[in-house]
Protein backbone atom coordinates (compact mmCIF):
# COMPACT_ATOMS: atom_id res chain seq x y z
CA UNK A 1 10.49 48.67 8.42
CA UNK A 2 7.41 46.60 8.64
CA UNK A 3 4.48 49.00 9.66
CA UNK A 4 2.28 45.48 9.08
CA UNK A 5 3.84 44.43 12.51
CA UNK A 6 3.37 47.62 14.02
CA UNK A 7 -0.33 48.19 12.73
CA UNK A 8 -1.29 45.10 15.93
CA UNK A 9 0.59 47.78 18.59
CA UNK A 10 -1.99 50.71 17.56
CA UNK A 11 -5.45 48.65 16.31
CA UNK A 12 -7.97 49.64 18.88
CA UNK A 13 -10.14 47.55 18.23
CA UNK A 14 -8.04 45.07 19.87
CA UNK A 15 -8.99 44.45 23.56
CA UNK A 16 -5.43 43.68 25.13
CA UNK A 17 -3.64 46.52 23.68
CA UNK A 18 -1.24 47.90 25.85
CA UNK A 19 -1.12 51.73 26.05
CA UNK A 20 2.98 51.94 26.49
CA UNK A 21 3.20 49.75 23.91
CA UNK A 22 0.23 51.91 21.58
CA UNK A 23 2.62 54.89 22.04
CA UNK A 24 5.43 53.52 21.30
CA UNK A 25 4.19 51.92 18.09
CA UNK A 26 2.54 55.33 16.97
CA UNK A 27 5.79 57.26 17.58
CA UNK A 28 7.26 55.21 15.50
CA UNK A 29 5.13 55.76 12.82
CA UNK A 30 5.16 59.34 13.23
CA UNK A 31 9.18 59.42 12.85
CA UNK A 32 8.56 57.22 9.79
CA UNK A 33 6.13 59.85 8.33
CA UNK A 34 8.20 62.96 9.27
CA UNK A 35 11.41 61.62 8.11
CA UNK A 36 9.58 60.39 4.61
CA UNK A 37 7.94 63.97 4.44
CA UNK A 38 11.86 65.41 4.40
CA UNK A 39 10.97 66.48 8.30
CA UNK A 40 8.04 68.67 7.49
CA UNK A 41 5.18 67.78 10.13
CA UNK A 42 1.70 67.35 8.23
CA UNK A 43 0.33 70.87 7.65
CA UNK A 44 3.07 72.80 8.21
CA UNK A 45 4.20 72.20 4.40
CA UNK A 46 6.94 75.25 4.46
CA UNK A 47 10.82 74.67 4.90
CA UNK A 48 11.11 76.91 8.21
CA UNK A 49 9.56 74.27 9.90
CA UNK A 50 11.49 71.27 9.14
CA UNK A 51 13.15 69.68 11.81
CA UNK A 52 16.92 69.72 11.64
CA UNK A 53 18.61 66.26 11.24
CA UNK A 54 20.55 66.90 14.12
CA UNK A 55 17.12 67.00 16.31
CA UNK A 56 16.14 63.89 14.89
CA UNK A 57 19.66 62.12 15.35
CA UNK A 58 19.30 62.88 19.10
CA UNK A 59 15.69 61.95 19.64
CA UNK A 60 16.61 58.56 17.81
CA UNK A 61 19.16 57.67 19.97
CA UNK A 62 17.62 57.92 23.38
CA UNK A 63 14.47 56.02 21.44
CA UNK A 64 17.39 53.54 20.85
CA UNK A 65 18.17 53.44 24.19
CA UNK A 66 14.86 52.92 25.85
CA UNK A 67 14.20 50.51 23.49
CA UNK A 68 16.69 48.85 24.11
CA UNK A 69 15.76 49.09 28.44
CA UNK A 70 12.29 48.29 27.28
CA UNK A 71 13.39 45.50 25.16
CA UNK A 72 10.29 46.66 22.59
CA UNK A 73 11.18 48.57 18.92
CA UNK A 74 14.72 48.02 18.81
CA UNK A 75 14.82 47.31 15.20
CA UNK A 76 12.62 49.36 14.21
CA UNK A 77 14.16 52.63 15.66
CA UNK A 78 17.56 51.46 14.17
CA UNK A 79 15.75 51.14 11.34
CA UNK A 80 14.84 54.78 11.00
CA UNK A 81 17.89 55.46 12.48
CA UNK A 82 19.76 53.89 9.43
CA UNK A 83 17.80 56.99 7.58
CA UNK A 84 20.23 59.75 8.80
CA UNK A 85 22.74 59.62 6.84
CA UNK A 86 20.61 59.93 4.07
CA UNK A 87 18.67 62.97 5.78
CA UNK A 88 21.57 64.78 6.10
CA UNK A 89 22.79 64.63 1.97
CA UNK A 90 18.98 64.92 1.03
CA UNK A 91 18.96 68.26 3.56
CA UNK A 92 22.05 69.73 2.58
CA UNK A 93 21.18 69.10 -1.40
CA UNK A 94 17.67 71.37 -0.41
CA UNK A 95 19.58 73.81 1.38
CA UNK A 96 22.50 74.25 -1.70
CA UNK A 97 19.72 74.18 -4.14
CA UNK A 98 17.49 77.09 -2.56
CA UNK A 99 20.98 79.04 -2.67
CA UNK A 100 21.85 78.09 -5.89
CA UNK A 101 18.23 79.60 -7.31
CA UNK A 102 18.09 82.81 -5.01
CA UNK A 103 21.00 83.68 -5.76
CA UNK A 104 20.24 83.00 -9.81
CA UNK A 105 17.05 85.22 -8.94
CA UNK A 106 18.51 88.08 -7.82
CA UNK A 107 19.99 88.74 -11.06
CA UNK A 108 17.04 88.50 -12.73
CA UNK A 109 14.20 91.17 -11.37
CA UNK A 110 11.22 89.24 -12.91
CA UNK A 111 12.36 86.10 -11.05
CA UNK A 112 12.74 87.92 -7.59
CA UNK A 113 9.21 89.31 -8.10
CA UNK A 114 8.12 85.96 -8.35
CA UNK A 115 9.69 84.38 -6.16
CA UNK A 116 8.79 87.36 -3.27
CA UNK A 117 4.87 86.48 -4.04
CA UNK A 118 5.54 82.93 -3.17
C-alpha cells in the first residue's frame, strides 16, 4: 500500500481537503497500523485486547463495499484485505505458542511464579 498517496487525503495543511475523504484516508491508516501491530490498538499493548481476525475480516469487507459505492480506496482496502490470511496463521501461531509455554510452565513451579508476576 502506498501511504505516500494517502498522506495528500489527511495533510491539513491543505485547503481543499475533503473531510469524507480525510476519514477515509485515516481509517485506512489506522487498519494498516492495527493489523501491523498483530491487532493490538496503541496503548493497549496486552493480548486480551487484540482484535480477532474475524472482526477485522468483516469490517474489511463492508470498507470494500463502500469503497467500492464511493468509488474512493478500493485498492487500498483490498490491499489490507489481502493481509488476512496471513493474520489468521500469524494469530493462531501466538495462540499455539502461549499454550505450548503455559502448559511447559506448569510443570515447572519457578516458571509459573514467573510467569504469574508478569
Amino acid at each position: 500500500m502506498n501511504m505516500e498517496h494517502l498522506q495528500q487525503f489527511i495533510d491539513l495543511r491543505r485547503a481543499e481537503i475533503d473531510p469524507e475523504m480525510f476519514a477515509a484516508a485515516l481509517a485506512i491508516c489506522h487498519i494498516s497500523k492495527l493489523i501491523a501491530s498483530g491487532g493490538i490498538s496503541i496503548g493497549r499493548p496486552d493480548l486480551e485486547s487484540a482484535l480477532p481476525s474475524q472482526l477485522l475480516e468483516v469490517f474489511l469487507l463492508r470498507a470494500i463495499a463502500t469503497a467500492q459505492k464511493t468509488r474512493h480506496f478500493e485498492q487500498e482496502w483490498r490491499s489490507l484485505q489481502q493481509a488476512i490470511p496471513g493474520i489468521k496463521i500469524a494469530w493462531e501461531h501466538r495462540q499455539s505458542h502461549f499454550k505450548e509455554t503455559l502448559a511447559c510452565a506448569m510443570n515447572v513451579p519457578e516458571e509459573m511464579e514467573y510467569l504469574s508476576q508478569n
